[in-house]
Structure formats: structure tokens, C-alpha cells
Protein backbone atom coordinates (compact mmCIF):
# COMPACT_ATOMS: atom_id res chain seq x y z
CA UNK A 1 0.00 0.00 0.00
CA UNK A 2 1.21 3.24 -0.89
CA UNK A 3 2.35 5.47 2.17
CA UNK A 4 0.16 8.08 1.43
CA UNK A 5 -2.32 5.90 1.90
CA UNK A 6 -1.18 4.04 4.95
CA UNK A 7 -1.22 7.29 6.74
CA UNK A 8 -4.71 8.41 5.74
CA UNK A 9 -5.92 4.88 6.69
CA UNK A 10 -3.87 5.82 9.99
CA UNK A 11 -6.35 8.43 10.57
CA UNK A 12 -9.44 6.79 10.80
CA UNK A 13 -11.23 5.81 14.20
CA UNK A 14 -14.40 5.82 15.87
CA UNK A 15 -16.80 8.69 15.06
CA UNK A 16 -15.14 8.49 11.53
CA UNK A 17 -17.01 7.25 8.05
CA UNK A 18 -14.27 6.16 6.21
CA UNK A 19 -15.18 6.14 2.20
CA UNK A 20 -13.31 5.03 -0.60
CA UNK A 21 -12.86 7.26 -3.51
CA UNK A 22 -11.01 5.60 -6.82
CA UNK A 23 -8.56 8.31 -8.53
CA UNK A 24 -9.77 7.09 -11.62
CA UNK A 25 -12.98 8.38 -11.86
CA UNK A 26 -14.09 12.02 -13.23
CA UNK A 27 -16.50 14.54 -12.77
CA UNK A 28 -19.16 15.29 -11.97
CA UNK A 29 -18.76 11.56 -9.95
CA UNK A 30 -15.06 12.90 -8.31
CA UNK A 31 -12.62 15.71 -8.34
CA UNK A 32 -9.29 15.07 -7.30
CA UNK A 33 -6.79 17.82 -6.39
CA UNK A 34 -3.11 16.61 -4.97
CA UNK A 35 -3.93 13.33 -4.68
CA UNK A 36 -6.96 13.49 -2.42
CA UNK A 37 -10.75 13.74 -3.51
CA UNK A 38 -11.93 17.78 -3.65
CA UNK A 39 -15.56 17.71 -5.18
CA UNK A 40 -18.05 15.85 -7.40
CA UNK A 41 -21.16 13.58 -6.51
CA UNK A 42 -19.47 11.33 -4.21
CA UNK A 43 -17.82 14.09 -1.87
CA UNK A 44 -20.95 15.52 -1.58
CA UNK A 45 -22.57 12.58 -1.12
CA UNK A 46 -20.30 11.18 1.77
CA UNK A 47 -20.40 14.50 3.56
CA UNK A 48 -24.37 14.69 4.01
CA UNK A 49 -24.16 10.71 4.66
CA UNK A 50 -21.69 11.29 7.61
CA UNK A 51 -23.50 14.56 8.71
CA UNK A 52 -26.47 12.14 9.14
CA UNK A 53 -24.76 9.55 10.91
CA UNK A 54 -22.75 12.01 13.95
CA UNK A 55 -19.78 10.80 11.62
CA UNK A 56 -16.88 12.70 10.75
CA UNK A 57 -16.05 11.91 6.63
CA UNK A 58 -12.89 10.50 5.74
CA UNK A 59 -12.07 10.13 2.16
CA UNK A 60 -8.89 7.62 0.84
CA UNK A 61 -8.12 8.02 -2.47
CA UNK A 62 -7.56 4.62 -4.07
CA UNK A 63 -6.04 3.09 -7.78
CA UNK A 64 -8.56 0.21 -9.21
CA UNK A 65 -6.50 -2.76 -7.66
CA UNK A 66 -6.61 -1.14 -4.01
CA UNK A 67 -10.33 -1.34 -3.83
CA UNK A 68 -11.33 -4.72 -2.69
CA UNK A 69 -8.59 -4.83 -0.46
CA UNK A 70 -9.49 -1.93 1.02
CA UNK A 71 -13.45 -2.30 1.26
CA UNK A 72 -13.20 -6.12 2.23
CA UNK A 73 -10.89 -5.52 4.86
CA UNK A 74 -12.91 -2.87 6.44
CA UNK A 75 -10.17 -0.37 5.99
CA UNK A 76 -12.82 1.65 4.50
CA UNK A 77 -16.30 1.26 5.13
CA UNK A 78 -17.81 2.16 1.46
CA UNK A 79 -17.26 3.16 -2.20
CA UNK A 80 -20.38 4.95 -4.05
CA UNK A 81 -21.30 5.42 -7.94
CA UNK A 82 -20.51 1.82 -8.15
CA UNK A 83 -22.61 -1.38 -9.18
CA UNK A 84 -22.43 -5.25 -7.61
CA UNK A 85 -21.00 -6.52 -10.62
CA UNK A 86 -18.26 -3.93 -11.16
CA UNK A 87 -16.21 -5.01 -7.70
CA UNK A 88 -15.15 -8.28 -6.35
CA UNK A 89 -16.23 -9.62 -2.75
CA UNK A 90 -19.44 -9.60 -0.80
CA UNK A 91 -20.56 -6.30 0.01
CA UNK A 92 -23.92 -4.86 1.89
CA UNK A 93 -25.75 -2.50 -0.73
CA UNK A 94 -27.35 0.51 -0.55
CA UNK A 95 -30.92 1.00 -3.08
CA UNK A 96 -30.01 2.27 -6.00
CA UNK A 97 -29.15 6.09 -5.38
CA UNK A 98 -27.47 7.63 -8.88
CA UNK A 99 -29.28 7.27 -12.33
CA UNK A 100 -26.44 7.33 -15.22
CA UNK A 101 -26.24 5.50 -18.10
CA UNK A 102 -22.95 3.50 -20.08
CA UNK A 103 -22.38 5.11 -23.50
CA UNK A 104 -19.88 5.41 -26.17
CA UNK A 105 -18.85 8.83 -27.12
CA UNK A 106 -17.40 9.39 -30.99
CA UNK A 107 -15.36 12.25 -32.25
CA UNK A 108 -17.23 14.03 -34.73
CA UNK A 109 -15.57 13.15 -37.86
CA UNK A 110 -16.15 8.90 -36.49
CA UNK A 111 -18.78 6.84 -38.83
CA UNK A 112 -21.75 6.95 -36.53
CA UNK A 113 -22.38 3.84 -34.25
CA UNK A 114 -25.80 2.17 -34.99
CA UNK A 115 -25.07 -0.88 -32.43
CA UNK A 116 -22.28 -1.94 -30.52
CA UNK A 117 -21.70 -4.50 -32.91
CA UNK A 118 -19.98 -1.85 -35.16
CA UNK A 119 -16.89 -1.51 -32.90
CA UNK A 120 -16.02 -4.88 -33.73
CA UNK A 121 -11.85 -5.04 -34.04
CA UNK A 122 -11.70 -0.90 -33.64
CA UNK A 123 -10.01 0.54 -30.79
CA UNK A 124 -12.58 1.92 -28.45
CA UNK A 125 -10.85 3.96 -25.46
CA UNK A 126 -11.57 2.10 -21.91
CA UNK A 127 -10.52 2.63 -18.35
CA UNK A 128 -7.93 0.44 -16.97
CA UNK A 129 -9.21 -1.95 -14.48
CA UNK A 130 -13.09 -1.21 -15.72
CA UNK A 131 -15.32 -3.91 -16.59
CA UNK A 132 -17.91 -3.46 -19.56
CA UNK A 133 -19.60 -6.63 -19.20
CA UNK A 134 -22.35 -5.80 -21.81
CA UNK A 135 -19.28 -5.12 -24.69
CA UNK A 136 -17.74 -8.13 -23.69
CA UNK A 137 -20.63 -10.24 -24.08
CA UNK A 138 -21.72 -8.34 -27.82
CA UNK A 139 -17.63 -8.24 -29.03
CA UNK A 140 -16.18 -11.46 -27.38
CA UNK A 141 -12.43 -11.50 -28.88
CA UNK A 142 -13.00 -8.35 -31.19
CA UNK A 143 -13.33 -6.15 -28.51
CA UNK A 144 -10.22 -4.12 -28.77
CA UNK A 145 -9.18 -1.91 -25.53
CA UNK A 146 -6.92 1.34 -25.45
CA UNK A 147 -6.93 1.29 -21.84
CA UNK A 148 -5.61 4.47 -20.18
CA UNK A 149 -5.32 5.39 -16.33
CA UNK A 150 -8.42 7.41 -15.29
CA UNK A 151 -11.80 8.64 -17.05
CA UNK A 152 -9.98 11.95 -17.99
CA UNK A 153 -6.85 10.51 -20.05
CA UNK A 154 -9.58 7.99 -21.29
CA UNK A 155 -11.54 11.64 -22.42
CA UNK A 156 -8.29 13.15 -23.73
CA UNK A 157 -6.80 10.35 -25.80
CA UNK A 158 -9.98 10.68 -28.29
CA UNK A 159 -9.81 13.96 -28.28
CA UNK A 160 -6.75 14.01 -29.31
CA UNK A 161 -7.87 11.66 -32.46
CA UNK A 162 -5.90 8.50 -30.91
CA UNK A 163 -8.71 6.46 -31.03
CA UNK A 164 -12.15 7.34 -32.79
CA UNK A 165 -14.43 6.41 -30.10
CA UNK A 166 -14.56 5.52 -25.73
CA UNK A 167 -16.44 4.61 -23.25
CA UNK A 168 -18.33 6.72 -20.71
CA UNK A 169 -20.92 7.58 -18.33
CA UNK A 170 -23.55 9.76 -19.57
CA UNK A 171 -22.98 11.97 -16.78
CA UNK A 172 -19.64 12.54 -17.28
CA UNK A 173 -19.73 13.61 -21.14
CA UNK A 174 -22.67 15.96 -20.53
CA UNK A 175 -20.27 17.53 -17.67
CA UNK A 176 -17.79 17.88 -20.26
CA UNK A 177 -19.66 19.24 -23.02
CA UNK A 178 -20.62 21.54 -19.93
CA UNK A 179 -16.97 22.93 -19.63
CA UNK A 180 -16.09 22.52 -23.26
CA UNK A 181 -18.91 23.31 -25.47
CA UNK A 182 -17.11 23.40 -28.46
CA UNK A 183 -15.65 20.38 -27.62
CA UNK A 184 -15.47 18.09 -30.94
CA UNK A 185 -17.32 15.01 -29.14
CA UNK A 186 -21.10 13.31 -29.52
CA UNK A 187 -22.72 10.73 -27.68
CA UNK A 188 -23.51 7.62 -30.11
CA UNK A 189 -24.74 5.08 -28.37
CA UNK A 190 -26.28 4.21 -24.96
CA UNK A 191 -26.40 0.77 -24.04
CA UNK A 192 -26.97 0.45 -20.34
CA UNK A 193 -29.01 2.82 -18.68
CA UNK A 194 -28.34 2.20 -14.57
CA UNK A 195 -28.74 3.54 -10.78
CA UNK A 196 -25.73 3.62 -9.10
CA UNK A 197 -25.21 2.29 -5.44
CA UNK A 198 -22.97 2.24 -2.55
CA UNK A 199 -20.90 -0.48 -1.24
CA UNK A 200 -20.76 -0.86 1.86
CA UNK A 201 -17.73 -3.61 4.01
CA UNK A 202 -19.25 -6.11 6.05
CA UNK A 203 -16.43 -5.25 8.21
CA UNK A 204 -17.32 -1.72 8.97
CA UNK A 205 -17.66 -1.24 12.54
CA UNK A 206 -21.01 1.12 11.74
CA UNK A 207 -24.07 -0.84 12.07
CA UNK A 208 -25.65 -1.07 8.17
CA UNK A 209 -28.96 -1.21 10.03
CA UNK A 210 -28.08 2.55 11.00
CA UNK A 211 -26.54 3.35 7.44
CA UNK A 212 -29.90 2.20 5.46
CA UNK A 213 -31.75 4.84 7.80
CA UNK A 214 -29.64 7.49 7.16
CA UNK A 215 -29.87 6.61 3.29
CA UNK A 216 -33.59 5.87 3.53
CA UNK A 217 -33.52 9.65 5.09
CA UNK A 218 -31.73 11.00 2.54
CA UNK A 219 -33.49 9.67 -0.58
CA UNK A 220 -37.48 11.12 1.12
CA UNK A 221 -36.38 14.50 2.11
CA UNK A 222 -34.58 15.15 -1.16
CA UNK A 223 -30.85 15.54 -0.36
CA UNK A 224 -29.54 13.33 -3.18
CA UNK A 225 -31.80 15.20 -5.65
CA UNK A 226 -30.31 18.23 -4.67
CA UNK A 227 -26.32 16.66 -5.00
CA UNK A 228 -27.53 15.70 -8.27
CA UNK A 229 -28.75 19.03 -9.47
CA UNK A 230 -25.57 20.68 -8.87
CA UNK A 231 -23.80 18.87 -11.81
CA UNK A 232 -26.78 18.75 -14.27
């Protein structure tokens, strides 16, 4: 384990809601500034989450292959904007919290996409580490990765014409077309709308009992729709 992140772990204790937040996502889901997590839906989330439970938030910044480890262990005691079958090990779940959707964004001079059979033997920019079970299943062998580090160099290396087409959330190329409006990106092809949940260690030393009413909480007095209009 990195010692950065030794020392962060280090930190945690009791009164403390420890969550995990992987460097290689992008807004709106995360900011990261110096290492450590600075904005985005799953800041904001864990703060209101923590401020519910008397719980100060802790955040530790994780790469992909530091995640299990860190959630099954208890270490940290959840990750958010994730889904069951994106993680390995046995997790408690919150409902479904964060509506999104999987997509594949083309630069504008790409043939347009009219299934996701058409990307068979292209390069299609993907995260490293990410699953994208659906593309597997359609492409089997001909599914050709240009994996790069986070959701941002994934955004950059089409955009700088090194591959015609990637994968992303919905949420995250409306955010960018957001910042960049002349941006020389469109949105081809959807092909898994979702919710997005929380994870949550069966290890953590905070009652999930006590978690699902602070979530339950959250979802009827309107505090996640209000996280979520921020970044629309």
C-alpha cells in the first residue's frame, strides 16, 4: 500500500465514516486535487451521509486494484457510484441512489455507431481496471481496448484523435460538453441505462442497520436530488 495511503488509513477511528474514492474516476462523480478527492457527486454525497450519521467523513483516495482490499478488509467502510458486478467480494448494498447510463462517445468526424456490434476489431478507449460486461458479451475476442489510467486521459486520448471512439458515463460527457462546449465530441450510443449504489464492508464497525436509515432519510427529504442538481 502506498504510504500516502497508509497514513490516511492511519487516521481513521471511531466517530469516523471512512469512504473510498477511486482516482480514476471524473467529474461530476469525483474531483481530485493533490492526490486526495476535492468535489463531485461522491464528496458531496459522503459529507451529508456522515453529517447524518454524527460521523466525521474521511475520504482515501484509491487506484482500481486497491479497492477490494481496502473495502473487504474494512479499511474503509464504502465506495459509491458503483454497481455489484463492477467489484469483487461480498458487500452490503445501498438502493439504487445515482441514475447514469454506459455510452460510447465518438469524435465528430467517427462513422456513426448504430449498435455496438460496429466496434467490432476498432479501438474503443476504456478505463484500466473497468469492466464493460455488456461489450464483452456483444464483441467477445473483437473487442479491442486502449486502456488508459483514469476517465480523464480515457476523455483526452480521443480527443486528441488517438482512437475514434470511448467509453463513458452519460454523466460525465454531458459535464464535459458543460466545460467545453465546443468540444469536438457526440454521444452515439447508450447501451446500459443504470442507478448507481454504494458499497458498503461487512467489516465496517457502523451498524448497516443505522446506514440504510440514514440513506432511507436521505433519498425522502430530497438531499440526493439536490447533489444531483448541482452537476446537471
Amino acid at each position: 500500500m502506498p504510504l500516502w495511503l497508509l497514513c490516511a488509513a492511519a487516521l481513521a477511528g471511531p466517530g469516523e465514516l471512512v469512504m473510498l474514492a477511486p482516482v480514476d474516476q471524473a467529474m461530476p462523480i469525483a474531483r481530485f486535487q493533490n492526490g486526495a478527492i476535492a468535489g463531485g457527486i461522491v464528496k458531496d454525497f459522503g459529507d451529508v451521509l456522515a453529517q447524518r450519521l454524527g460521523r466525521r467523513p474521511v475520504y482515501l483516495s484509491a487506484d482500481v486494484p486497491e479497492v477490494t482490499p481496502e473495502l473487504t478488509s474494512g479499511r474503509a467502510d464504502a465506495m459509491c457510484y458503483v454497481l455489484p458486478f463492477w467489484i469483487d467480494g461480498d458487500y452490503n448494498w445501498s438502493p439504487p441512489l445515482f441514475p447514469d447510463a454506459e455510452m460510447i462517445a465518438a469524435r465528430s468526424d467517427a462513422p456513426h455507431l448504430r449498435s455496438l456490434k460496429d466496434l467490432r476489431d476498432k479501438q474503443v478507449g476504456t478505463v484500466l481496471g473497468y469492466r464493460y460486461q455488456r461489450v464483452e458479451l456483444v464483441l467477445g475476442m473483437r473487442f479491442k481496448r486502449a486502456d488508459a489510467p483514469s476517465m480523464d486521459a480515457n476523455i483526452q486520448q480521443m480527443v486528441a484523435g488517438k482512437v475514434p471512439y470511448t467509453m463513458i458515463s452519460e454523466a460525465t460527457l454531458n459535464y464535459q460538453h458543460r466545460l467545453h462546449p465546443g468540444m469536438k465530441v457526440r454521444g452515439d450510443l447508450v447501451f446500459s441505462a443504470y442507478k448507481a449504489q454504494c458499497a458498503f464492508s461487512q467489516k465496517s464497525a457502523i451498524p448497516f442497520d443505522e446506514v440504510s436509515r440514514a440513506i432511507d432519510t436521505l433519498i425522502k427529504d430530497g438531499s440526493i436530488d439536490q447533489i444531483l442538481a448541482r452537476y446537471r
